[in-house]
Protein backbone atom coordinates (compact mmCIF):
# COMPACT_ATOMS: atom_id res chain seq x y z
CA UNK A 1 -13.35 44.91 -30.62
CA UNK A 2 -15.34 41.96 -31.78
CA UNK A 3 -11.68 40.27 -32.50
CA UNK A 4 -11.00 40.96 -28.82
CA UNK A 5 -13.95 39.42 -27.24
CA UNK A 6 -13.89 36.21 -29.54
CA UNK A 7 -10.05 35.79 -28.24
CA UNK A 8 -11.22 36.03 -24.74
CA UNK A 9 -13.92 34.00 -25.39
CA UNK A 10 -11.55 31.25 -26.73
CA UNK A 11 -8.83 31.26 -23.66
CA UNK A 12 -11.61 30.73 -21.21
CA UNK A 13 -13.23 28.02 -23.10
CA UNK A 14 -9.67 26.27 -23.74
CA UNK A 15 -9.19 26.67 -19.98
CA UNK A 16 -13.04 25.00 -19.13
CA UNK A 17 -11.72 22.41 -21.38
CA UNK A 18 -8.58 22.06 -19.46
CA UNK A 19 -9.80 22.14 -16.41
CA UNK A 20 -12.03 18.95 -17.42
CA UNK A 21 -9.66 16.64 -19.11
CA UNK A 22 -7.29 17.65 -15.81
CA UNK A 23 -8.97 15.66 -13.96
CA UNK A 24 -7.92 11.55 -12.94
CA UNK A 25 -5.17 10.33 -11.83
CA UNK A 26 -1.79 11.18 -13.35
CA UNK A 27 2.18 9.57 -12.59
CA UNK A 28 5.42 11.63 -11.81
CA UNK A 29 7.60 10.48 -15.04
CA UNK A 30 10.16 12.71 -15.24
CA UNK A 31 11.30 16.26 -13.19
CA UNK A 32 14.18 18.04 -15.17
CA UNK A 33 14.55 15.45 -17.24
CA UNK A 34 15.54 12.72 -14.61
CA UNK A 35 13.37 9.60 -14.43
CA UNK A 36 11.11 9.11 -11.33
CA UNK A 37 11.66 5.60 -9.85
CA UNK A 38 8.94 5.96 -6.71
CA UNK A 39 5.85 5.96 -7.14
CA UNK A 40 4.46 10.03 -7.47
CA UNK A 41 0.55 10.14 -8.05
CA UNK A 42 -1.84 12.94 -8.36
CA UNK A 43 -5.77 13.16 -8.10
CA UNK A 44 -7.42 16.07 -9.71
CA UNK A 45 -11.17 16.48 -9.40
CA UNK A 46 -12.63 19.97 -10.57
CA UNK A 47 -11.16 22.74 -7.86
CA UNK A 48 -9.73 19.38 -5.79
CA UNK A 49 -6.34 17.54 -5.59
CA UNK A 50 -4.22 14.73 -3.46
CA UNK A 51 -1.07 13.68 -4.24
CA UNK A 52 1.03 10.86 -2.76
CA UNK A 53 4.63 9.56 -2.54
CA UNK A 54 5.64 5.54 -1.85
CA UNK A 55 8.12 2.93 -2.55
CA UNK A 56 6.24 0.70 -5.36
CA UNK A 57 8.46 -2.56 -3.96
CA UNK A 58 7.07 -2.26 -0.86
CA UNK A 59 4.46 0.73 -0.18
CA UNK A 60 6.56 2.26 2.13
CA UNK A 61 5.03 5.59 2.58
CA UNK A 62 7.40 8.91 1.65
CA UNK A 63 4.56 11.76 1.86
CA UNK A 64 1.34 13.22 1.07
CA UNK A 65 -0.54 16.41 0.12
CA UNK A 66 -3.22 18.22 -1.55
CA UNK A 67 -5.68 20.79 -1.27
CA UNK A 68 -7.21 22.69 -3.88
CA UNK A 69 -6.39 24.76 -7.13
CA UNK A 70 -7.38 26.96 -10.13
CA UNK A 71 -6.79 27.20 -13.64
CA UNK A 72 -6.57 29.88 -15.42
CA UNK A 73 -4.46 31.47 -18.88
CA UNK A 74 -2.11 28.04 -19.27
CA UNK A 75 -1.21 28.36 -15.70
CA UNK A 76 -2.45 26.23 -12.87
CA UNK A 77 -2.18 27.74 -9.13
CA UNK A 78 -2.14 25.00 -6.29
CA UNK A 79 -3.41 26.51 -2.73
CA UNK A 80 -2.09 24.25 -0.24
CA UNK A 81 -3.98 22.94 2.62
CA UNK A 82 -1.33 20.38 3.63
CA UNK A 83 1.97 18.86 3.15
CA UNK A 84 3.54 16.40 5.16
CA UNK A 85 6.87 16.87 5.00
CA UNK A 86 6.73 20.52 5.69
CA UNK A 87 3.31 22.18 7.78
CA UNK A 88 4.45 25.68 6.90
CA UNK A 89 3.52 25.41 3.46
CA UNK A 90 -0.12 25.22 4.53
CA UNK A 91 -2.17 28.10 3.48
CA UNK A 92 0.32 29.30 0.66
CA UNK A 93 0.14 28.30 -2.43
CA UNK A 94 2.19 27.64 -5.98
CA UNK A 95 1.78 28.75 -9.58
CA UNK A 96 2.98 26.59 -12.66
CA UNK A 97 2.75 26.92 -16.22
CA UNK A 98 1.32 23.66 -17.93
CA UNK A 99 1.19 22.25 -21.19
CA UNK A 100 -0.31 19.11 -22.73
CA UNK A 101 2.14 17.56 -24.91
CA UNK A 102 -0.26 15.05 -25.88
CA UNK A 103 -3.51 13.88 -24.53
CA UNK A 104 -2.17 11.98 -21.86
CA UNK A 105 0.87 13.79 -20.94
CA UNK A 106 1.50 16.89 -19.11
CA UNK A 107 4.14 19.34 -18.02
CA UNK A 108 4.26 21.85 -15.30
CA UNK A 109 6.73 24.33 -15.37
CA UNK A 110 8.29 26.24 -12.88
CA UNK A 111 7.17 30.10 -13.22
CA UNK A 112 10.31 31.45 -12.16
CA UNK A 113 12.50 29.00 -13.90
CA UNK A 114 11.42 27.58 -17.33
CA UNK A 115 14.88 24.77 -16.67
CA UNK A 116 12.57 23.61 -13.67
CA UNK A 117 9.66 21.07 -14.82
CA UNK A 118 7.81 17.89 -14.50
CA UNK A 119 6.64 15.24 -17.19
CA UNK A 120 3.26 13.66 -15.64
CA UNK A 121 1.46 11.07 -17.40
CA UNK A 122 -2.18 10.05 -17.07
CA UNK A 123 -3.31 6.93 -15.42
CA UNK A 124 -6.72 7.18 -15.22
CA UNK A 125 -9.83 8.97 -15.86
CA UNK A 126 -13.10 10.21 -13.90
CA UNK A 127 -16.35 9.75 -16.46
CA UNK A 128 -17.79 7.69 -13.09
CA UNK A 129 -19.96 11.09 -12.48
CA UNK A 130 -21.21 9.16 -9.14
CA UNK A 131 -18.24 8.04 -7.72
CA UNK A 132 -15.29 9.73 -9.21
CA UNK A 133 -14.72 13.26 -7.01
CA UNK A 134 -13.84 14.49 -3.81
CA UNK A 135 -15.68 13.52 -0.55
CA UNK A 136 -15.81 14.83 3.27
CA UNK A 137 -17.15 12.49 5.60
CA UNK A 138 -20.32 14.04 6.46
CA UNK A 139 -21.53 11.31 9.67
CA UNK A 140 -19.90 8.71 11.31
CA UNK A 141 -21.56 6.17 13.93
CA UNK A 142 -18.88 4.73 16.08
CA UNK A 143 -19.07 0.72 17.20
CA UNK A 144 -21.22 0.50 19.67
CA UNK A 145 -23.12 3.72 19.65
CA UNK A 146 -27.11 4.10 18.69
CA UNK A 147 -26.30 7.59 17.28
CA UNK A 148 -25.08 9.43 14.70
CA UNK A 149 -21.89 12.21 15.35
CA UNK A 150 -22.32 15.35 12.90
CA UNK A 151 -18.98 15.79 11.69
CA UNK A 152 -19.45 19.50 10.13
CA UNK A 153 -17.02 21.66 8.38
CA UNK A 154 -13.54 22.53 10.39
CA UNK A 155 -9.99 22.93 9.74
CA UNK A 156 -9.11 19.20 10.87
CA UNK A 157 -10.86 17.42 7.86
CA UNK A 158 -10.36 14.27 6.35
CA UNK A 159 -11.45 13.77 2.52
CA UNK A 160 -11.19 11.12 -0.06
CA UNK A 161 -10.57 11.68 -3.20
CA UNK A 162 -11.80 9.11 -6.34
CA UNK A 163 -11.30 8.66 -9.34
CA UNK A 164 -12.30 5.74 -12.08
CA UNK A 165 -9.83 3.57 -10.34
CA UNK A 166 -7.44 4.97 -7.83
CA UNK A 167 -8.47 6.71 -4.46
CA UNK A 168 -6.78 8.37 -1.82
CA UNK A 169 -7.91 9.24 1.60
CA UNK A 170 -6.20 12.49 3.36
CA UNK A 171 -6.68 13.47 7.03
CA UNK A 172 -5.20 16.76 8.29
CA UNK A 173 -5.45 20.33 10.22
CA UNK A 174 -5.49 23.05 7.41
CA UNK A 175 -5.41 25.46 10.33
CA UNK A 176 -1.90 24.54 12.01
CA UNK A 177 -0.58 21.86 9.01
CA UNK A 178 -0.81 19.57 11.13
CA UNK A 179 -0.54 15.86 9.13
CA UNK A 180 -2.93 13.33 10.37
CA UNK A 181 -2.76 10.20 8.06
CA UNK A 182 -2.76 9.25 4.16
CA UNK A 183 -3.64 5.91 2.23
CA UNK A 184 -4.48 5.04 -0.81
CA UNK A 185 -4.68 2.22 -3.93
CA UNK A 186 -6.53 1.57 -6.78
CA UNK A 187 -10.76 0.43 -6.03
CA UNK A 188 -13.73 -1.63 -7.79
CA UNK A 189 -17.28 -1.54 -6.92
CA UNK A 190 -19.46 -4.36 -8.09
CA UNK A 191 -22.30 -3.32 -10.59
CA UNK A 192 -25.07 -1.71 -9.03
CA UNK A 193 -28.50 -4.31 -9.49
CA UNK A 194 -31.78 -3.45 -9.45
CA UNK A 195 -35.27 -5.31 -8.20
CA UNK A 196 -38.85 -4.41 -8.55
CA UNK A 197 -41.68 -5.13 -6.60
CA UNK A 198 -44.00 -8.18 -7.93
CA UNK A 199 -46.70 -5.26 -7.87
CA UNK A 200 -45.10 -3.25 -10.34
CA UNK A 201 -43.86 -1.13 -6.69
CA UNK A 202 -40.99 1.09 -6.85
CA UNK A 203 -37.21 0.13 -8.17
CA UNK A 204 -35.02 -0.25 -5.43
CA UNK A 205 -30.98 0.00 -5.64
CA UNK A 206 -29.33 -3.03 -4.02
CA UNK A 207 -26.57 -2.28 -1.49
CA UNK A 208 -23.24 -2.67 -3.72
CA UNK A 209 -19.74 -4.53 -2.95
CA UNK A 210 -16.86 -1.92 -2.48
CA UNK A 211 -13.19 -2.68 -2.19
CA UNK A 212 -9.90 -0.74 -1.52
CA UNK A 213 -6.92 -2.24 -2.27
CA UNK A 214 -4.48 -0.63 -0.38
CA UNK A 215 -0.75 0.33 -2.23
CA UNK A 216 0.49 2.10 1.08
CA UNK A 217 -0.79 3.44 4.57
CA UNK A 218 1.30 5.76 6.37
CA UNK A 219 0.00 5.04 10.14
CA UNK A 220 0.35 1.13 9.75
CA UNK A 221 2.58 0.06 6.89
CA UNK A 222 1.26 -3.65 7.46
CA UNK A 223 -1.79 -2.91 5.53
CA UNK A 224 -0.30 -2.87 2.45
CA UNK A 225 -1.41 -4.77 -0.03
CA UNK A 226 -4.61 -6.14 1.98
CA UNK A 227 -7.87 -5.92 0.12
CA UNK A 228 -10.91 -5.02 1.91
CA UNK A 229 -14.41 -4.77 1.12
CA UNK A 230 -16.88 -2.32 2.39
CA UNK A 231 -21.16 -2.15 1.62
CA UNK A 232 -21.68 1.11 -0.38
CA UNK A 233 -25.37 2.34 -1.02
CA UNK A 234 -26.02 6.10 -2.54
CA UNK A 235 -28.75 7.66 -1.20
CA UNK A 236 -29.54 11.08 -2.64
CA UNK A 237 -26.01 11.61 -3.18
CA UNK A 238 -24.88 10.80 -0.05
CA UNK A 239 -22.15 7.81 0.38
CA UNK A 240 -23.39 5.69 2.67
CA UNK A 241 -20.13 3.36 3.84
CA UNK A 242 -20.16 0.42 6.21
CA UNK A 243 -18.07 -2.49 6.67
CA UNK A 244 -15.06 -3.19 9.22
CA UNK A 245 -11.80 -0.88 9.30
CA UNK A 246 -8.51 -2.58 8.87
CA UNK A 247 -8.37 -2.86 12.75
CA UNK A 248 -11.79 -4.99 12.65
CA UNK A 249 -14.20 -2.52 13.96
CA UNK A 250 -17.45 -1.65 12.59
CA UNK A 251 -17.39 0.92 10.22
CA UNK A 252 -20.45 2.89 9.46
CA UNK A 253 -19.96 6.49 7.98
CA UNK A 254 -22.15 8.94 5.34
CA UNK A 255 -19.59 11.08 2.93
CA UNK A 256 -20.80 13.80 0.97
CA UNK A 257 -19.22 15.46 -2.34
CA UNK A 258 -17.17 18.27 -0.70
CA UNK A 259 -18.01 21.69 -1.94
């Protein structure tokens, strides 16, 4: 019995530990043993992920997904709130064996056919325990309005996901699969400085420097490759994000970790 229990024990801690070094950002390299020349890359973040498709010669934009999933017993089982090359495949979901072959490679298999796999390799990790998870924006304040808009919880979401280094923002309807909009890139934030009073009064966190740097942008493929920089101050875990959208208007939103 106590043999029993300690084996139990030990799957459910080797899936906790799974589950954590899942997460980052991880490249397409292979799927039944072809190599991947686009550019295929996956966020995981706890129960989250995003994934997106583009041309790395010129960002051209091929699709986008996510959604969330769980781990459990060596298999990982995606529930799919969009895809968007084909809506029906919201609300159903998708069940893969994985392995790590090393560290910083994985490979999913297909559940119903072991010839069926892919070869992903990591890219990127998320120790940032601020910055590095999934967000919902939580407020928005539109140019030229004194107030705040509420945006609460609904089927037409959109959420950004972050790692260390590489972000990608994902707006849909899980309701109808309805495909709104993806982008994404790699991102920097400049180190967060501190000031205290003369008095000895409170320490105060400076607003920070935060910049996208966009790799593709399925609405307007222009933006590629543009850089821009946004002000990003955390207030009780709240993202507060202002700046100008990459059609010049003011940009002031709050995102909150999405739970």
């Amino acid at each position: 019995m106590k043999k029993i229990v300690l084996i139990l024990v030990l799957f459910a801690f080797q899936s906790y530990v799974y589950a954590d070094h899942l997460n980052g950002a991880w490249k397409l390299e292979e799927v039944n043993g072809e190599k991947v020349t686009e550019h295929v890359i996956q966020l995981f973040s706890n129960q989250f992920y995003t994934y997106s498709e583009f041309d790395p010669n010129n960002g051209d934009f091929i699709k986008a997904g996510g959604g969330t999933y769980l781990l459990e017993n060596f298999r990982i089982q995606k529930f799919i709130e969009i895809d968007s090359e084909d809506p029906s495949l919201s609300n159903t979901s998708e069940i893969y064996r994985f392995l790590f072959l090393e560290d910083d490679v994985i490979k999913f298999t297909n559940l119903k056919d072991s010839s069926k796999f892919e070869i992903w390799k990591r890219i990127d990790e998320s120790k940032n325990v601020e910055m590095a998870k999934c967000w919902r924006i939580h407020k928005k304040q539109d140019e030229g309005d004194k107030d705040w808009r509420v945006i609460e919880y609904a089927p037409r979401k959109t959420i950004k996901m972050l790692t260390d280094n590489y972000y990608q923002v994902l707006a849909f309807n899980k309701k109808t699969g309805e495909f709104v909009g993806s982008s994404g890139g790699t991102w920097t934030k400049s180190p967060t400085e501190f000031f205290t009073g003369a008095t000895g009064g409170i320490t105060t966190k400076k607003t920070a420097k935060y910049v996208e740097n966009i790799d593709y942008f399925s609405k307007n493929p222009d933006n590629v490759g543009r850089s821009i920089e946004f002000n990003l101050r955390m207030v009780e875990g709240l993202w507060n994000h202002t700046g100008r959208q990459t059609d010049g208007k003011a940009l002031l939103e709050i995102w909150m970790p999405y739970k």
